[in-house]
Protein backbone atom coordinates (compact mmCIF):
# COMPACT_ATOMS: atom_id res chain seq x y z
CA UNK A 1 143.00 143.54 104.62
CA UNK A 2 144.44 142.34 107.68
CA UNK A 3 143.62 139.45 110.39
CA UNK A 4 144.88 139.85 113.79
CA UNK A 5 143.75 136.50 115.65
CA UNK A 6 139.99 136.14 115.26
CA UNK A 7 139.31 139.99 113.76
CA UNK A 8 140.04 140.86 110.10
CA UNK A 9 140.61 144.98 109.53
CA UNK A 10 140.06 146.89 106.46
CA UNK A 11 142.50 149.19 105.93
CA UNK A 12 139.77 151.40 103.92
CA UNK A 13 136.70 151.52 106.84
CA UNK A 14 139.51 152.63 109.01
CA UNK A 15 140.29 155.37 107.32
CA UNK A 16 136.75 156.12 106.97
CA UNK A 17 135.41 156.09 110.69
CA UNK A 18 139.06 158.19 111.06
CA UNK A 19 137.65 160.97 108.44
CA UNK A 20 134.54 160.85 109.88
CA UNK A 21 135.69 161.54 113.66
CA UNK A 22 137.67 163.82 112.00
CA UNK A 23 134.57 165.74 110.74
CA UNK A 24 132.97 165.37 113.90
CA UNK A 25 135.42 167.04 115.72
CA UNK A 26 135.30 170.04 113.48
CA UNK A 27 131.17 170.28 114.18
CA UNK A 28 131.46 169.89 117.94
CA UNK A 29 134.11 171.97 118.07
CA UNK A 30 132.07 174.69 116.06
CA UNK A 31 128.70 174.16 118.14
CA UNK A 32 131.12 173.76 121.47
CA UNK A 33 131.91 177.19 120.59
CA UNK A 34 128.75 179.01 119.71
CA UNK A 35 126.86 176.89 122.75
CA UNK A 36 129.93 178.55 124.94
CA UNK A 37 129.23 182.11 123.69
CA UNK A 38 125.45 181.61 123.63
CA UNK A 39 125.72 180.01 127.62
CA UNK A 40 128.07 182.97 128.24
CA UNK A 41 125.75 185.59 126.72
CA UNK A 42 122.38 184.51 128.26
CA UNK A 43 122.81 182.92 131.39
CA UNK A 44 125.82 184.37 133.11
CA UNK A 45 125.17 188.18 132.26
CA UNK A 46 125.43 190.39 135.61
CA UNK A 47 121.80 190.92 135.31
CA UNK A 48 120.87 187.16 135.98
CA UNK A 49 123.31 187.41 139.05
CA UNK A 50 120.65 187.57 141.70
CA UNK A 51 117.87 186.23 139.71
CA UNK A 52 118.44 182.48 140.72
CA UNK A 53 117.41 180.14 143.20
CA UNK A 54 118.24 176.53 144.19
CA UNK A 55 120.14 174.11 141.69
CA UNK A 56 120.12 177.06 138.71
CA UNK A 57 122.11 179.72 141.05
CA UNK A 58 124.29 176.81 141.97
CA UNK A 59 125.17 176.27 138.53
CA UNK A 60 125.07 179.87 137.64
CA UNK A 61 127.80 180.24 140.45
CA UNK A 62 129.97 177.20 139.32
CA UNK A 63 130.07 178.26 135.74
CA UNK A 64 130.84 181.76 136.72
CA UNK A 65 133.70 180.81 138.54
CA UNK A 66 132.05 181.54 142.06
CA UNK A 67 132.57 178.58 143.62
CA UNK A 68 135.91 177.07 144.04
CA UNK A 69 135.81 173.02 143.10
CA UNK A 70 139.53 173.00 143.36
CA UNK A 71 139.91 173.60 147.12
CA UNK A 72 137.38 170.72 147.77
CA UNK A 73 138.87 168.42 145.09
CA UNK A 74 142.81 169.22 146.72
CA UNK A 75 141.53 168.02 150.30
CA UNK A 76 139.84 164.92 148.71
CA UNK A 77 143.03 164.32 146.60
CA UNK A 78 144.72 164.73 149.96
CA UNK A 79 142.74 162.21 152.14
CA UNK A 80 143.11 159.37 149.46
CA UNK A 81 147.21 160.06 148.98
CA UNK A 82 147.74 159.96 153.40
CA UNK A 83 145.61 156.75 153.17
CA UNK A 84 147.47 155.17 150.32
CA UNK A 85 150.93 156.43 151.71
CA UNK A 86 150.08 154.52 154.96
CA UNK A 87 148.69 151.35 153.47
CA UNK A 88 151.55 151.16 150.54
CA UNK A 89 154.29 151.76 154.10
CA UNK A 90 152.83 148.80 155.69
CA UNK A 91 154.08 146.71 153.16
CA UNK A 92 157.90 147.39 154.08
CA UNK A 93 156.86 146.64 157.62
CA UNK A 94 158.71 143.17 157.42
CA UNK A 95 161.20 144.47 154.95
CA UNK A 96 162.43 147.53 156.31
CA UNK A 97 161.99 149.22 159.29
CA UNK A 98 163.54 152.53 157.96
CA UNK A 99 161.71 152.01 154.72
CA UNK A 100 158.29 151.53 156.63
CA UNK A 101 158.64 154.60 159.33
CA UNK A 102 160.20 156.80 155.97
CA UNK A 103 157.42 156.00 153.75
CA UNK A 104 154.69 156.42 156.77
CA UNK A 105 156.18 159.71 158.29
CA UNK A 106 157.99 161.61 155.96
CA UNK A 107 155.67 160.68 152.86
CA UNK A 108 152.24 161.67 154.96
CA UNK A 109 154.03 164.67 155.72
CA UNK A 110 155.96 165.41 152.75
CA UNK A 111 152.39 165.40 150.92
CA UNK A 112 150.58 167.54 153.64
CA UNK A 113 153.54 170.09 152.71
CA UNK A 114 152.58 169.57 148.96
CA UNK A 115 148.77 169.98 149.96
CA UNK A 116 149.04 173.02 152.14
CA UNK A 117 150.82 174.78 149.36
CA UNK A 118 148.20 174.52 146.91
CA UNK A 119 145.64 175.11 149.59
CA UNK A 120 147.78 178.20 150.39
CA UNK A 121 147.54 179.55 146.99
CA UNK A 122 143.63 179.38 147.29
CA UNK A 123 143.57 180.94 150.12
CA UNK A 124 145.52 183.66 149.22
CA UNK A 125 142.92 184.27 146.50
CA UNK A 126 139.79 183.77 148.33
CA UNK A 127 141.13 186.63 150.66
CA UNK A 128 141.90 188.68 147.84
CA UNK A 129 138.70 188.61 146.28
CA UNK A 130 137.48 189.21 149.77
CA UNK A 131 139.47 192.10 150.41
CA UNK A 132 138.75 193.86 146.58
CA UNK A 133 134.64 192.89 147.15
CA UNK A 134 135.00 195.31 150.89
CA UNK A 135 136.50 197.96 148.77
């Protein structure tokens, strides 16, 4: 038994709630899997493809890969690093000069470059797929 400030731990009941996180791992991972092959079987067969409406073909398209959340996630991702990039160069504005334009104009555009690239790489699939679906 040990007291750290106000708490007292028992060495045993840790070790308990660990083996029994342990063993719950092992169940969810089991059900994770036979929930993934029974989602898989029954709900995103090519037969169901055009048999949805509304929030259901939404979700039918998202877990089928259909829609993209990565292209809208990399343009939110982008918005909030140009904002922070400009705020954070503000506060070499009485330091630095150099520091201040640096951080404002070559960061913002240093991470558009990063952006694009990714954004590129979706693109390049997206037209792909297009170009294989015309086919």
């Amino acid at each position: 038994m040990y007291t750290y400030g106000y708490t007292t731990v028992s060495a045993p009941k840790a070790t308990s709630s660990l083996a029994a996180a342990g063993v719950w791992g092992i169940i969810a991972a089991i059900l994770a899997i036979i929930g993934g092959i029974l989602v898989y079987v029954l709900f995103l067969s090519k037969k169901n493809e055009k048999k949805f409406t509304g929030f259901v073909k939404w979700l039918y398209d998202f877990l089928s890969f259909k829609t993209l959340t990565l292209e809208m996630l990399l343009k939110v991702f982008y918005l909030i690093t140009a904002i922070y990039l400009t705020l954070v160069s503000f506060a070499f504005i009485g330091t630095s000069a150099l520091l201040f334009f640096g951080i404002l104009i070559l960061g913002n555009l240093f991470a558009r470059v990063i952006y694009e690239g990714s954004l590129l790489v979706i693109l390049i699939y997206k037209n792909t797929k297009e170009i294989n679906e015309k086919k």
